[in-house]
C-alpha atoms as a PDB file:
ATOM      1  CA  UNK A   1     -83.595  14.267  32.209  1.00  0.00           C
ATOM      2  CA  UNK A   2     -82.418  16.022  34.985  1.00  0.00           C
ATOM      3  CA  UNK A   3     -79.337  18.022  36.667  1.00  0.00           C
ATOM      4  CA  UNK A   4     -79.567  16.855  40.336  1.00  0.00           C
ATOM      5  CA  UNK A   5     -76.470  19.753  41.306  1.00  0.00           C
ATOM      6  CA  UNK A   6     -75.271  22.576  39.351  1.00  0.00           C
ATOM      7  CA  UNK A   7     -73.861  26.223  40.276  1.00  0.00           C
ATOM      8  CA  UNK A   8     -75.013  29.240  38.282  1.00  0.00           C
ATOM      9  CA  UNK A   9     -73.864  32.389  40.513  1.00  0.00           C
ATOM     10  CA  UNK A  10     -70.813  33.888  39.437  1.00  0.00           C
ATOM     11  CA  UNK A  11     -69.614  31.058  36.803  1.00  0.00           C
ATOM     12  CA  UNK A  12     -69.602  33.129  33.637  1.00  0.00           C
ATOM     13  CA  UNK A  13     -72.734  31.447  32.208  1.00  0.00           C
ATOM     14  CA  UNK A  14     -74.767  33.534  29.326  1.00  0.00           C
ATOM     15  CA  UNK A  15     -78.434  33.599  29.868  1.00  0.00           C
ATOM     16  CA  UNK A  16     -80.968  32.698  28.254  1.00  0.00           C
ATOM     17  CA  UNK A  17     -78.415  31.010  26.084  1.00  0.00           C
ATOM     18  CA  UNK A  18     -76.841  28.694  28.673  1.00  0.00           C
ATOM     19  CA  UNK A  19     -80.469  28.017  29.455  1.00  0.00           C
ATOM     20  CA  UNK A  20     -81.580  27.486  25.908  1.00  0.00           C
ATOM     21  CA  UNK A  21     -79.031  25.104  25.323  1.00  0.00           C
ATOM     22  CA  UNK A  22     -79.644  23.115  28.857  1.00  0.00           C
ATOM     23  CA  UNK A  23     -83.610  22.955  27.585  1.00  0.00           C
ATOM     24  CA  UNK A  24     -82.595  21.734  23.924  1.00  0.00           C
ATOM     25  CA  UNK A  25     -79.861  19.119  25.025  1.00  0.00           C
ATOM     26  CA  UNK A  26     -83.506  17.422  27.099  1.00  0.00           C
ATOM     27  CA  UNK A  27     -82.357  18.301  30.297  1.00  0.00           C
ATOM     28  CA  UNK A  28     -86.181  19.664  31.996  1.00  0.00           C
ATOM     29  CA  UNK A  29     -85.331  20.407  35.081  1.00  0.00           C
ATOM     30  CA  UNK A  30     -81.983  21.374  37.540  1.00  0.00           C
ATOM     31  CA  UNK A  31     -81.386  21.823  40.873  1.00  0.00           C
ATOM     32  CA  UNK A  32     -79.216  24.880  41.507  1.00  0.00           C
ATOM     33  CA  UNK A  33     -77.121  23.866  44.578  1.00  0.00           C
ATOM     34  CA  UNK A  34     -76.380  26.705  47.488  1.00  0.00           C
ATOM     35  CA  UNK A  35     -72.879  27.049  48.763  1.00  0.00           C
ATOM     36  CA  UNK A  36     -73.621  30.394  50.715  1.00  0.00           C
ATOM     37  CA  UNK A  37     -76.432  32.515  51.611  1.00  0.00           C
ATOM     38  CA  UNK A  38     -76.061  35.033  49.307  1.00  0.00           C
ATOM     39  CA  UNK A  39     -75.557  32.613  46.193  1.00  0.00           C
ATOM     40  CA  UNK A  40     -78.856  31.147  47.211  1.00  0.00           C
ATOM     41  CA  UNK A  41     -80.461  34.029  46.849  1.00  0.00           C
ATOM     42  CA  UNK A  42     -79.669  34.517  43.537  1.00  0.00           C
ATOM     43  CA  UNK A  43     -80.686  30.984  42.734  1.00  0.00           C
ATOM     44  CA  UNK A  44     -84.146  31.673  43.773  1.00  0.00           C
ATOM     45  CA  UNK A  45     -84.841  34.505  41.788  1.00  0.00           C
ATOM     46  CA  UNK A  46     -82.892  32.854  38.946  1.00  0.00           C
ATOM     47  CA  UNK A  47     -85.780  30.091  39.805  1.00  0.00           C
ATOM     48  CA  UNK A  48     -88.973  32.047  40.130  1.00  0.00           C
ATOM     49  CA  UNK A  49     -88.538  33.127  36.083  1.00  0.00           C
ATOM     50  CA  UNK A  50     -87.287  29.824  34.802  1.00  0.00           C
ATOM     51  CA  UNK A  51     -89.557  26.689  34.739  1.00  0.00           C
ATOM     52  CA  UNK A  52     -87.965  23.815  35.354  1.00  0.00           C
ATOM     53  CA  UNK A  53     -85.144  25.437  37.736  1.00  0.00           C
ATOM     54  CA  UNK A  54     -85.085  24.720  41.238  1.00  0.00           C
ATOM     55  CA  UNK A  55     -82.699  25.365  44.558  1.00  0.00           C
ATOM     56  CA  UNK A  56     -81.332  24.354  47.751  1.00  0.00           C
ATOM     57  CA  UNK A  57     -80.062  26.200  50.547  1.00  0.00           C
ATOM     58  CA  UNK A  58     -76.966  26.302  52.653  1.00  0.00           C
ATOM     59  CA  UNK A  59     -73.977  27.112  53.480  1.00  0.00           C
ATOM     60  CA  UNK A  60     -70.708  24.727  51.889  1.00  0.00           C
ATOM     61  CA  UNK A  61     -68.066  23.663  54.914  1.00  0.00           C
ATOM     62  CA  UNK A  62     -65.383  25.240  52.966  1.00  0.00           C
ATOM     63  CA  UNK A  63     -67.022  28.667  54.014  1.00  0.00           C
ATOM     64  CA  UNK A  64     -68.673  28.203  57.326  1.00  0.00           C
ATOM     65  CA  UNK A  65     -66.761  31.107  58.819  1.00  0.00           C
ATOM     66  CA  UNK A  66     -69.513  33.533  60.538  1.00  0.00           C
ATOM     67  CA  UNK A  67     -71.648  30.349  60.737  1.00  0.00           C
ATOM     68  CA  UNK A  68     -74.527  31.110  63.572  1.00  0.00           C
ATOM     69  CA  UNK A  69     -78.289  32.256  64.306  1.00  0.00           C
ATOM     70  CA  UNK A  70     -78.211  34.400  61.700  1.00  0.00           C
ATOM     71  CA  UNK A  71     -77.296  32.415  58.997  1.00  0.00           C
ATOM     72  CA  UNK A  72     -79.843  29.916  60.430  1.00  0.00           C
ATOM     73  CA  UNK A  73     -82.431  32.288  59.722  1.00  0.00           C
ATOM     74  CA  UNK A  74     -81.563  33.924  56.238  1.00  0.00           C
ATOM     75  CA  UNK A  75     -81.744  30.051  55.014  1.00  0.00           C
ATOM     76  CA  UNK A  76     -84.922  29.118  56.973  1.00  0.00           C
ATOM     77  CA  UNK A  77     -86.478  31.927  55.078  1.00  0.00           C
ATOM     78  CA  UNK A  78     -85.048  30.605  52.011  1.00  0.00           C
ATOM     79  CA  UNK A  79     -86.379  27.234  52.776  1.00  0.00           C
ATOM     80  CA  UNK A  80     -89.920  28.081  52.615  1.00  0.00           C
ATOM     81  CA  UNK A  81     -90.068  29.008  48.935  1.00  0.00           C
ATOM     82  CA  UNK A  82     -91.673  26.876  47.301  1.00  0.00           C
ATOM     83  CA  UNK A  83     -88.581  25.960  44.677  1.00  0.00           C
ATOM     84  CA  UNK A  84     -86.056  25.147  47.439  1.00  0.00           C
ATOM     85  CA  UNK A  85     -86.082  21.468  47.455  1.00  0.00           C
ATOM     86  CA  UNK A  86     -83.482  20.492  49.731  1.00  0.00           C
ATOM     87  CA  UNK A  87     -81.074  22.220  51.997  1.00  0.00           C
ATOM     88  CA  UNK A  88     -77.638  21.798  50.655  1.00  0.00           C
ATOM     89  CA  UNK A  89     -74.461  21.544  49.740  1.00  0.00           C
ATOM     90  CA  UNK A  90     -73.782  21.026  53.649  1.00  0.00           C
ATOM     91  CA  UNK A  91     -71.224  18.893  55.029  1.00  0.00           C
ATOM     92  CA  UNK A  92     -67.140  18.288  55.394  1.00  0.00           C
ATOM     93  CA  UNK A  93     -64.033  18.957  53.265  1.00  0.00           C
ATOM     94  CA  UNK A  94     -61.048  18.248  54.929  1.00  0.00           C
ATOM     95  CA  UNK A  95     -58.789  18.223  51.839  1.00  0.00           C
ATOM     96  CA  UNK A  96     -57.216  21.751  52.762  1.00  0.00           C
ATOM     97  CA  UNK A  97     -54.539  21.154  56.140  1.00  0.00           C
ATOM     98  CA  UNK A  98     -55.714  24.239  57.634  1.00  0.00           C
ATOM     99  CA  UNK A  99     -59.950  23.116  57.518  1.00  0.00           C
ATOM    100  CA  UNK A 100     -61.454  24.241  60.878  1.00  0.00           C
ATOM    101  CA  UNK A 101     -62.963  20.591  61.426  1.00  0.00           C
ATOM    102  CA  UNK A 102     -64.674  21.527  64.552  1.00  0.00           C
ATOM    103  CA  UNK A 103     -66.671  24.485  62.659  1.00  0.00           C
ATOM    104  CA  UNK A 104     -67.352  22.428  59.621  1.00  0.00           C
ATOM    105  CA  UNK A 105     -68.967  19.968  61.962  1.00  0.00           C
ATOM    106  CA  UNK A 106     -71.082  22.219  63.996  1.00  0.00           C
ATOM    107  CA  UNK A 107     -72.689  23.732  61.024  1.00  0.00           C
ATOM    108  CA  UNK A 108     -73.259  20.700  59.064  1.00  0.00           C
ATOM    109  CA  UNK A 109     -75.415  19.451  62.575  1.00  0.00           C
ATOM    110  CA  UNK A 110     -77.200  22.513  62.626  1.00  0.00           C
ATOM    111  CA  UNK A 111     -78.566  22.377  58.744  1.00  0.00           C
ATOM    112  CA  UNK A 112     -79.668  18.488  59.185  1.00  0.00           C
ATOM    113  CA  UNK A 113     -81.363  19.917  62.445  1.00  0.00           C
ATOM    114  CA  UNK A 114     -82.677  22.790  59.900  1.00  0.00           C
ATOM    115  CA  UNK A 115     -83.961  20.806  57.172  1.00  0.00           C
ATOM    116  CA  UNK A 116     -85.942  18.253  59.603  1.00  0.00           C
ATOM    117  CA  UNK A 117     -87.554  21.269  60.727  1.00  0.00           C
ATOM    118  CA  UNK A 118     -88.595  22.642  57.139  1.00  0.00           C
ATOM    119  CA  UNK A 119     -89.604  19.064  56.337  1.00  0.00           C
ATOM    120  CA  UNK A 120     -86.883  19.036  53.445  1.00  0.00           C
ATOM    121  CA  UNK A 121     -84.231  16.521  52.246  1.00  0.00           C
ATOM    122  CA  UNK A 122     -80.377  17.172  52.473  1.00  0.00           C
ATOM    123  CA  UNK A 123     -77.187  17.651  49.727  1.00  0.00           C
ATOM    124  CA  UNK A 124     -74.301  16.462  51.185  1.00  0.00           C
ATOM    125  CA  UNK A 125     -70.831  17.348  50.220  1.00  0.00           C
ATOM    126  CA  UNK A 126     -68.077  15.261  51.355  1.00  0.00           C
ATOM    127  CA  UNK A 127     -64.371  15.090  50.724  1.00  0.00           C
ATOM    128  CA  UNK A 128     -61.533  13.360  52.459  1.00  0.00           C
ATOM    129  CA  UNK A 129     -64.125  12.943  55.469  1.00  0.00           C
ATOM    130  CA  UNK A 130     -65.799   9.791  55.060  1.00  0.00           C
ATOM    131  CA  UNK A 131     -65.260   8.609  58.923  1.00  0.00           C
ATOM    132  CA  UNK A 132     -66.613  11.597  60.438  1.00  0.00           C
ATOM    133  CA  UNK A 133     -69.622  11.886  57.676  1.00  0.00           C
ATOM    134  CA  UNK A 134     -70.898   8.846  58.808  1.00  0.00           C
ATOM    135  CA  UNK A 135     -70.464   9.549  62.203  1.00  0.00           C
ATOM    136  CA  UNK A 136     -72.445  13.037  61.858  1.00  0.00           C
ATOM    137  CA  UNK A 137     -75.153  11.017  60.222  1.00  0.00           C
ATOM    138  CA  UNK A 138     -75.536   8.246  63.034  1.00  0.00           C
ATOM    139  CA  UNK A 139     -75.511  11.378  65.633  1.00  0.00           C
ATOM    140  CA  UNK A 140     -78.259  13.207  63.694  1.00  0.00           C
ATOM    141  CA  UNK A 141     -80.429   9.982  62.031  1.00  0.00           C
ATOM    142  CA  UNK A 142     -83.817  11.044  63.854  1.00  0.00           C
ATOM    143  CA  UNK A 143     -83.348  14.496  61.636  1.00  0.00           C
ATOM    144  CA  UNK A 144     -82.635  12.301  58.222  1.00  0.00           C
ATOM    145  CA  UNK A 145     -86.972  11.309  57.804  1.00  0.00           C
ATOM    146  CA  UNK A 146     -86.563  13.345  54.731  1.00  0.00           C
ATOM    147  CA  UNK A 147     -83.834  12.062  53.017  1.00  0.00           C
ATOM    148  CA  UNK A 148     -79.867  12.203  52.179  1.00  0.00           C
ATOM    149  CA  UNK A 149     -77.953  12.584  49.093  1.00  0.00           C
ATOM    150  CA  UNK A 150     -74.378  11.835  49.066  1.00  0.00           C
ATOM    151  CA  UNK A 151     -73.977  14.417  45.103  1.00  0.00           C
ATOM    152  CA  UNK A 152     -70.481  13.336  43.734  1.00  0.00           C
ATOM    153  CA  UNK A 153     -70.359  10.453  45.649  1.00  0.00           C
ATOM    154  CA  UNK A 154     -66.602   9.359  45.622  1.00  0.00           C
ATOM    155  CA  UNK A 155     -66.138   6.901  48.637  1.00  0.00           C
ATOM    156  CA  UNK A 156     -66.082   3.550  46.773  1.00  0.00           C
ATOM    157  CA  UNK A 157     -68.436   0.454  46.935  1.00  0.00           C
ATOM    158  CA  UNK A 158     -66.583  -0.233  49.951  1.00  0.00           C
ATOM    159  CA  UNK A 159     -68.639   2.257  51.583  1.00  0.00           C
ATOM    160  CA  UNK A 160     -71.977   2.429  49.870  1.00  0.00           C
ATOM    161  CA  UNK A 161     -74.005   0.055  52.435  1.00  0.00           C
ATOM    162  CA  UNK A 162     -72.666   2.389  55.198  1.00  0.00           C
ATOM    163  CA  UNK A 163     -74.299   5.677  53.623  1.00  0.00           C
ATOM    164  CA  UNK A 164     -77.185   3.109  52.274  1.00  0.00           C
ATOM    165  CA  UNK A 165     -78.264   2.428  56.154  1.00  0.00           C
ATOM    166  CA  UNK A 166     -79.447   6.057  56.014  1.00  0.00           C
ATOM    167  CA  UNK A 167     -81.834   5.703  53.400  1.00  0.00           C
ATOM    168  CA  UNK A 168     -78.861   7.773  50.656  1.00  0.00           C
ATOM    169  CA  UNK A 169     -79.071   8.303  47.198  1.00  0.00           C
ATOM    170  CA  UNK A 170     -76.116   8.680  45.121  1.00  0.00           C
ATOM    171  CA  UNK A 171     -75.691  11.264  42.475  1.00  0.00           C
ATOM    172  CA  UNK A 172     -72.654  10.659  39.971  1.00  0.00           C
ATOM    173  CA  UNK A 173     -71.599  13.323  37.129  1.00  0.00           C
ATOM    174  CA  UNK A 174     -68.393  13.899  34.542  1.00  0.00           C
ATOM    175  CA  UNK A 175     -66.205  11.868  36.597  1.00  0.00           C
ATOM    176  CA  UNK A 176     -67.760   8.253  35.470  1.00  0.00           C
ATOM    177  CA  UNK A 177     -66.506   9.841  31.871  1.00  0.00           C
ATOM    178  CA  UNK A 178     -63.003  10.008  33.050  1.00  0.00           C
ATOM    179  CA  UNK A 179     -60.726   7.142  31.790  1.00  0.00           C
ATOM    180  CA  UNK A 180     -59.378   6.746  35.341  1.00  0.00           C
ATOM    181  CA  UNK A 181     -62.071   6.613  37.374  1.00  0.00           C
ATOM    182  CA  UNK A 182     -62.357   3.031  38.349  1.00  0.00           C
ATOM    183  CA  UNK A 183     -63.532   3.791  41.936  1.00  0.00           C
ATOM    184  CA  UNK A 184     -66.722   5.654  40.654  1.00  0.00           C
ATOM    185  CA  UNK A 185     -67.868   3.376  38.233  1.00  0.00           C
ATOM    186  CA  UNK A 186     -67.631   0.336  40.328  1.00  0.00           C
ATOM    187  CA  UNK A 187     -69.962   2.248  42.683  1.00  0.00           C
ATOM    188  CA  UNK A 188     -71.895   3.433  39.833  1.00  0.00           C
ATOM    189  CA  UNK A 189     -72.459  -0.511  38.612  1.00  0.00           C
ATOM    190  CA  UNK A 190     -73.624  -1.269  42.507  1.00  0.00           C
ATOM    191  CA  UNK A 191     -75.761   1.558  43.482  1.00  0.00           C
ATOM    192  CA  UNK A 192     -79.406   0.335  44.069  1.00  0.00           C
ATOM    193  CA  UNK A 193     -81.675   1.441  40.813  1.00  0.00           C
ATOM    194  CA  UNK A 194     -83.638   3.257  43.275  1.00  0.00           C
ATOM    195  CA  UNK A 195     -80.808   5.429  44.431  1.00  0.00           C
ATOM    196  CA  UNK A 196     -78.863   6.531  42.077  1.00  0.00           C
ATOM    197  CA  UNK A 197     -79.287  10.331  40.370  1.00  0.00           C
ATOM    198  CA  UNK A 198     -77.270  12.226  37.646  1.00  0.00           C
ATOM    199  CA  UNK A 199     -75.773  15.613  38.364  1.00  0.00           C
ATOM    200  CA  UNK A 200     -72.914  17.747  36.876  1.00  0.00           C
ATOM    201  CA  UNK A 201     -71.615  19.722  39.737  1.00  0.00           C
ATOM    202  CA  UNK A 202     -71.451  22.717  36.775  1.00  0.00           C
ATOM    203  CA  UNK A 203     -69.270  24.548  36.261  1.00  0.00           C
ATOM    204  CA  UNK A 204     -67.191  21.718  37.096  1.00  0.00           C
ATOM    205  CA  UNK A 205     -66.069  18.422  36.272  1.00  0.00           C
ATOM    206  CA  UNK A 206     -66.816  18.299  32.393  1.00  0.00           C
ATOM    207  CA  UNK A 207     -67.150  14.851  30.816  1.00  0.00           C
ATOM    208  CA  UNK A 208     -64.834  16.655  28.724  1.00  0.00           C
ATOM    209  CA  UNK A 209     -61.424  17.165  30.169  1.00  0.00           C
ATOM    210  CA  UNK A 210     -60.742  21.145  30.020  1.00  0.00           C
ATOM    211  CA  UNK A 211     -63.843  22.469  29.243  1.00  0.00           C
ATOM    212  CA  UNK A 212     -66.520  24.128  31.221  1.00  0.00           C
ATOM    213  CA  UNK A 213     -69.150  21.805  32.394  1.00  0.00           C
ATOM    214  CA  UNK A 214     -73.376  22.541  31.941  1.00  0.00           C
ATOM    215  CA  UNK A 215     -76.117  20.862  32.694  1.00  0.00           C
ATOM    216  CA  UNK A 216     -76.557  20.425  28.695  1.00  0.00           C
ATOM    217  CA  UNK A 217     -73.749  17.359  29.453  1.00  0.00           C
ATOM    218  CA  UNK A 218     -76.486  15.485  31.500  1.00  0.00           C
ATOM    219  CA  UNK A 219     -77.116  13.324  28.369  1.00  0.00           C
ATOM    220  CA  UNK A 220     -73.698  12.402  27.663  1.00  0.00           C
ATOM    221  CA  UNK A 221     -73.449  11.551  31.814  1.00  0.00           C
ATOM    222  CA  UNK A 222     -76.598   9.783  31.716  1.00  0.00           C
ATOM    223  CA  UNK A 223     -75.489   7.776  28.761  1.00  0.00           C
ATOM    224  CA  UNK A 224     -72.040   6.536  30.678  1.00  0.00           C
ATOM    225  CA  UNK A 225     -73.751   5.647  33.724  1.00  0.00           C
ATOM    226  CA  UNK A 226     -76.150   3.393  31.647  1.00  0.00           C
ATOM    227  CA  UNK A 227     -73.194   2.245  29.467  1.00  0.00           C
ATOM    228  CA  UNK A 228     -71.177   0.877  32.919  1.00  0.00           C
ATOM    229  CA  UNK A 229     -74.892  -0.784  34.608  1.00  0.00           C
ATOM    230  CA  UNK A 230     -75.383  -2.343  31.211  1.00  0.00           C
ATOM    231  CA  UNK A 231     -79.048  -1.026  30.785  1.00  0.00           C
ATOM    232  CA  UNK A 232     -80.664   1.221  28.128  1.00  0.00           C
ATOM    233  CA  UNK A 233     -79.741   5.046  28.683  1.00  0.00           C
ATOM    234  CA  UNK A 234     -83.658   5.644  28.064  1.00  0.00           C
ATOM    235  CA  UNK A 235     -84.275   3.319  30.859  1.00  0.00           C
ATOM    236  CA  UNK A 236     -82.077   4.517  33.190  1.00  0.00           C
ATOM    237  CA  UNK A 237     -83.416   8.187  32.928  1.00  0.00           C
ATOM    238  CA  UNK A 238     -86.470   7.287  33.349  1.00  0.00           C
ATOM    239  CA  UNK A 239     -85.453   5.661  36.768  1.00  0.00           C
ATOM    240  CA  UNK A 240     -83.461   8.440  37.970  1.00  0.00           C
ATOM    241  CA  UNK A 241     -86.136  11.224  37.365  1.00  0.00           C
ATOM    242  CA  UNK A 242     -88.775   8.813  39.216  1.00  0.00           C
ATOM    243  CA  UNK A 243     -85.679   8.370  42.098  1.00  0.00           C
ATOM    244  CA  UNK A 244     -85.295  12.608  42.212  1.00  0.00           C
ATOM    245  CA  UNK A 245     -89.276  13.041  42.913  1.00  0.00           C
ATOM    246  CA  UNK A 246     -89.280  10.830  45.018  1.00  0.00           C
ATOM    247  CA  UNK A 247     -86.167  12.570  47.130  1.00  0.00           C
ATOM    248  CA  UNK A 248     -87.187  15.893  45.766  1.00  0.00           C
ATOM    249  CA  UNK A 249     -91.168  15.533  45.961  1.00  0.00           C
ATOM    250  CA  UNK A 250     -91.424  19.484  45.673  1.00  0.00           C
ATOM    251  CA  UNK A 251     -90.190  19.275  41.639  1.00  0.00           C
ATOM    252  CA  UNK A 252     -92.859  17.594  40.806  1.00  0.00           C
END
């Protein structure tokens, strides 16, 4: 099984416990997902001694302040190991009032422009920006050869065939656990076999309410998804690690 989106810097994990457990629950490999420069850095050399772990790179729109040339750079370098799969999380969050949407926007641009040139997919956060995320996309679509994923994907069937006409894939975590949570498993029940992927979005969004998520809950999210699209879980894992090589070629 695998962990499509997980955060390791700074979230109180214990290690090699935490890892231990993630290897023992069946979960072989996870992709450690970038939110800043620095915090991708210490996903890489968190990768380089841990089979099975692998990264993206880039810089969240919640801190895009200082966004330039430089930052460009430190992540291009980043890009070129050879366990950085994708660059990512990029994107929008407009949920705050005060989100600088104009700054959000420029840097998202520039990392699609960034991973078409370092021949890598992208990990796209997006919250309470649906209209513009799909604009973004149709502005950008000759840098999207490499592939989209839409990780916690939260917009409703209404709006898979929109993201869908960009080649996306769909990663779903805790959330299809919740009780309330109608909107994600109705997308969850639609999503193409091809395109759907499991994730946890660790440390958050536990299957169970009020604890600390891990990629060790893969199982019980894999398990759910299969339980809504009526199909064996063993089935369904299967599918989704063939779906993350083929997005992610470079864990194979």
């Amino acid at each position: 099984m695998i962990d499509v989106h997980a955060h390791f810097v700074d979230e109180g994990y214990t290690f090699p416990e935490e890892w231990d457990k993630i290897q023992s629950a069946g979960v072989r490999r996870v992709i450690l997902a970038g939110d800043n420069v620095a915090h991708t850095r210490i996903h890489r050399d968190f990768c380089k001694t841990h089979a099975g772990a692998f990264f993206t790179a880039g810089v969240h729109p919640s801190v895009t302040d200082g966004f330039g040339k430089e930052m460009i750079e430190s992540l291009k370098e980043l890009c070129k190991d050879k366990k950085c799969v994708a660059v990512g999380e990029i994107g929008l969050d407009y949920h705050y009032e005060d989100t600088d949407k104009e700054k959000q926007r420029s840097a998202f641009e520039g990392q699609i422009a960034l991973a078409y040139e370092e021949g890598l997919p992208v990990q796209i956060h997006s919250r309470d920006a649906c209209a513009d995320t799909l604009a973004i996309l149709k502005n950008c679509e000759r840098y999207l050869k490499n592939g989209i994923l839409l990780h916690c994907y939260s917009y409703g069937k209404e709006n898979l065939d929109s993201f869908l006409r960009f080649g996306a894939y769909f990663s779903f975590g805790g959330v299809a656990c919740f009780k309330n949570a109608k909107k994600v498993w109705e997308s969850v029940e639609i999503c193409p076999q091809d395109r759907i992927l499991s994730e946890t979005d660790s440390p958050y969004l536990s299957p169970f309410r009020g604890e600390k998520n891990s990629p060790a809950n893969i199982p019980v999210i894999v398990a759910r998804l299969a339980e809504i699209r009526g199909v064996e879980k063993e089935a369904l894992a299967a599918q989704i690690e063939e779906n993350a090589e083929r997005l992610f070629p470079k864990i194979k």
